[in-house]
Protein backbone atom coordinates (compact mmCIF):
# COMPACT_ATOMS: atom_id res chain seq x y z
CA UNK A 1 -16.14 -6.21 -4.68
CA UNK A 2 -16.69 -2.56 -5.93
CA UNK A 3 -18.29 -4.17 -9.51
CA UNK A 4 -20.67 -5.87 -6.88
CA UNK A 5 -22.39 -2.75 -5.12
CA UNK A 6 -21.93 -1.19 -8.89
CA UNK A 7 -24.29 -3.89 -10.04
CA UNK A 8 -26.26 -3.38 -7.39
CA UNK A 9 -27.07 0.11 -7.46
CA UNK A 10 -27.64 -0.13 -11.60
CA UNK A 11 -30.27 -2.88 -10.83
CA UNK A 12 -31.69 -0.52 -7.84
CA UNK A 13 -31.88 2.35 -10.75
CA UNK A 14 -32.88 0.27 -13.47
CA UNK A 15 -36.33 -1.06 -10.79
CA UNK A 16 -36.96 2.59 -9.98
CA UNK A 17 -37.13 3.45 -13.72
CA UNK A 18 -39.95 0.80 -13.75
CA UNK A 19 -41.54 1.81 -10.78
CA UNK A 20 -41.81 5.66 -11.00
CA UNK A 21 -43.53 4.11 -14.98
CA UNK A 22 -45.69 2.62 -12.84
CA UNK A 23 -46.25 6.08 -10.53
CA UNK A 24 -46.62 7.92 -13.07
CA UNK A 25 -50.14 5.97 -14.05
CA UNK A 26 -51.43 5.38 -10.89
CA UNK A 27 -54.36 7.43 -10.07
CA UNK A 28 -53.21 7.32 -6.13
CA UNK A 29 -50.02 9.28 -6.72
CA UNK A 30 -50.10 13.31 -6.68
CA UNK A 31 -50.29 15.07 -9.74
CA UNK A 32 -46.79 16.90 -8.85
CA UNK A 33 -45.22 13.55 -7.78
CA UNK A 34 -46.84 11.49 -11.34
CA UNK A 35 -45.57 14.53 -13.54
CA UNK A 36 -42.09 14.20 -12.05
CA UNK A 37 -41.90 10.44 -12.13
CA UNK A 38 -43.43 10.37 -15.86
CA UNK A 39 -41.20 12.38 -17.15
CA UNK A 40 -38.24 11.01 -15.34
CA UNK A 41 -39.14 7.41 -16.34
CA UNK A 42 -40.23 8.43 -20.13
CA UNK A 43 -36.25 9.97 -20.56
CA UNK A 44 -34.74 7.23 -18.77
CA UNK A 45 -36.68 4.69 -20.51
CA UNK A 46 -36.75 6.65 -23.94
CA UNK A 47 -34.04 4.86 -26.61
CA UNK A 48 -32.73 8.35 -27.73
CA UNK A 49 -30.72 10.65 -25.17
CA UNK A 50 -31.10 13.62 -25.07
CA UNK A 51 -27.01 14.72 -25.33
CA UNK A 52 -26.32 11.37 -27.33
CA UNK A 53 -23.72 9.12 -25.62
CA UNK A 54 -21.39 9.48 -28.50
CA UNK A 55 -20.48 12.67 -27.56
CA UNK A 56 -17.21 12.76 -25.17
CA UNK A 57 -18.07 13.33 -21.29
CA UNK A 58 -21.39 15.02 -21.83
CA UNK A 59 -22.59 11.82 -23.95
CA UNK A 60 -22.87 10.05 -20.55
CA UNK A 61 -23.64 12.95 -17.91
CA UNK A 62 -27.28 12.26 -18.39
CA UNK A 63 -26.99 8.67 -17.41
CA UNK A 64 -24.92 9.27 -14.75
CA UNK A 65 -25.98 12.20 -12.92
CA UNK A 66 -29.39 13.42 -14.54
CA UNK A 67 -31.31 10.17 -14.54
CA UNK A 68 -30.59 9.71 -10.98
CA UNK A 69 -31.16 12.98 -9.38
CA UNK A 70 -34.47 12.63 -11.63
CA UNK A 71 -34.91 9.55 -9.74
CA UNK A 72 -34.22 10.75 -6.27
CA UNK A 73 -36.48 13.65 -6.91
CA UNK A 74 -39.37 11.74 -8.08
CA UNK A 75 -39.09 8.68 -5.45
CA UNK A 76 -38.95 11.44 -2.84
CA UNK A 77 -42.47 12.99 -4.31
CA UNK A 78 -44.18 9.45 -4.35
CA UNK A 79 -45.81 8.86 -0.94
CA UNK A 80 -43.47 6.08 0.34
CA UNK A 81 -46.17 3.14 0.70
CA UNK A 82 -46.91 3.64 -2.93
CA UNK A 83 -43.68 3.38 -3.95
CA UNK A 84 -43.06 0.06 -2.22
CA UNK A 85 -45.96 -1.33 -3.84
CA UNK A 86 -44.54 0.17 -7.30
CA UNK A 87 -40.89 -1.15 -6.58
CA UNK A 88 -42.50 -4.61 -5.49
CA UNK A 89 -44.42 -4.58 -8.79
CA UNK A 90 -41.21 -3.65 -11.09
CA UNK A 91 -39.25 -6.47 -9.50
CA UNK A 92 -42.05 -8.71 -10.32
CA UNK A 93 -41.79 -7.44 -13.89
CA UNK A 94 -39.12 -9.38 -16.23
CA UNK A 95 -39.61 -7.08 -19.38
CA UNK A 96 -38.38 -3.36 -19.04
CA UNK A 97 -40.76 -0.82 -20.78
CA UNK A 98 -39.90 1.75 -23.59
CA UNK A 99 -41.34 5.14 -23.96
CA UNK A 100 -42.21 5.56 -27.26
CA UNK A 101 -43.30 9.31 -25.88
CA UNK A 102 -39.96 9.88 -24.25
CA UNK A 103 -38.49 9.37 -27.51
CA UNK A 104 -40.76 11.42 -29.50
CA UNK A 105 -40.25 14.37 -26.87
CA UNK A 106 -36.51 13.81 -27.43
CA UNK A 107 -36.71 14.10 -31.15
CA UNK A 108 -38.79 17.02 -30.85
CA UNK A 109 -36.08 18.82 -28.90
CA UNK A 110 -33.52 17.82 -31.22
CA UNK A 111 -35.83 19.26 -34.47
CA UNK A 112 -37.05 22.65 -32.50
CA UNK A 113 -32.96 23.17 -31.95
CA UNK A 114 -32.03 22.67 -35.01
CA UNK A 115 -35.05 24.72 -36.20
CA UNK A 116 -33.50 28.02 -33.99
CA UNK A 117 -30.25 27.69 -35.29
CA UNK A 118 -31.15 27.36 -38.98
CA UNK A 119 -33.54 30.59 -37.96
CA UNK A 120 -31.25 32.12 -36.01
CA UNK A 121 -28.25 31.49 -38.86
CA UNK A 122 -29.73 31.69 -42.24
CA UNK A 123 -27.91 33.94 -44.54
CA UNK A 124 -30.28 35.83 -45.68
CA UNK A 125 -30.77 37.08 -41.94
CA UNK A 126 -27.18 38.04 -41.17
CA UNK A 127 -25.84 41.65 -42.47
């Protein structure tokens, strides 16, 4: 019963990834509210994570408790007809979208990090 409302709830999250995608270029939704959702959607949608799931715990922190408070923050910005229309329109849509940006942003994060510690690290700066 419990893998049932489990199920549930991923397909729920998985819609509202597609529909804030959709917020997020809609000319209707807020610029606050489109900011939120796009960047919410372009992480959750992005193929690289940001703490990458092979790492123990954290690895899977982002998927289960950053992507949906992103979500719940986002869906709570988008004026509530729009998102029915949006969440109408993701169920409608079989293939799931993948942000090419969100992944790009990722990899920059990863390359400016390592960038500070080989900066902050280098042995020509320590004495």
């Amino acid at each position: 019963m419990m893998t049932g409302g489990l199920r549930d709830w991923a397909r729920r999250v998985k819609r509202d990834v597609v529909a804030l995608w959709l917020a997020a270029r809609d000319p209707r939704v807020p610029l606050a509210a489109k900011l939120v959702a796009g960047l919410v959607a372009a992480y959750a949608l992005s193929p690289i994570d940001l703490i990458p799931d092979f790492i123990p715990v954290l690895g899977y922190l982002d998927d289960l408790i950053l992507v949906p408070l992103g979500i719940l923050l986002a869906v709570r910005l988008v004026p509530p007809a729009l998102m029915d229309e949006f969440r109408a329109e993701a169920e409608r849509r079989a293939a799931r979208p993948v942000s090419r940006a969100g992944a790009a942003a990722i990899v920059l994060i990863w390359v400016a990090g390592a960038a500070v510690l080989l900066w902050a690290f280098w042995p020509s700066r320590v004495r």
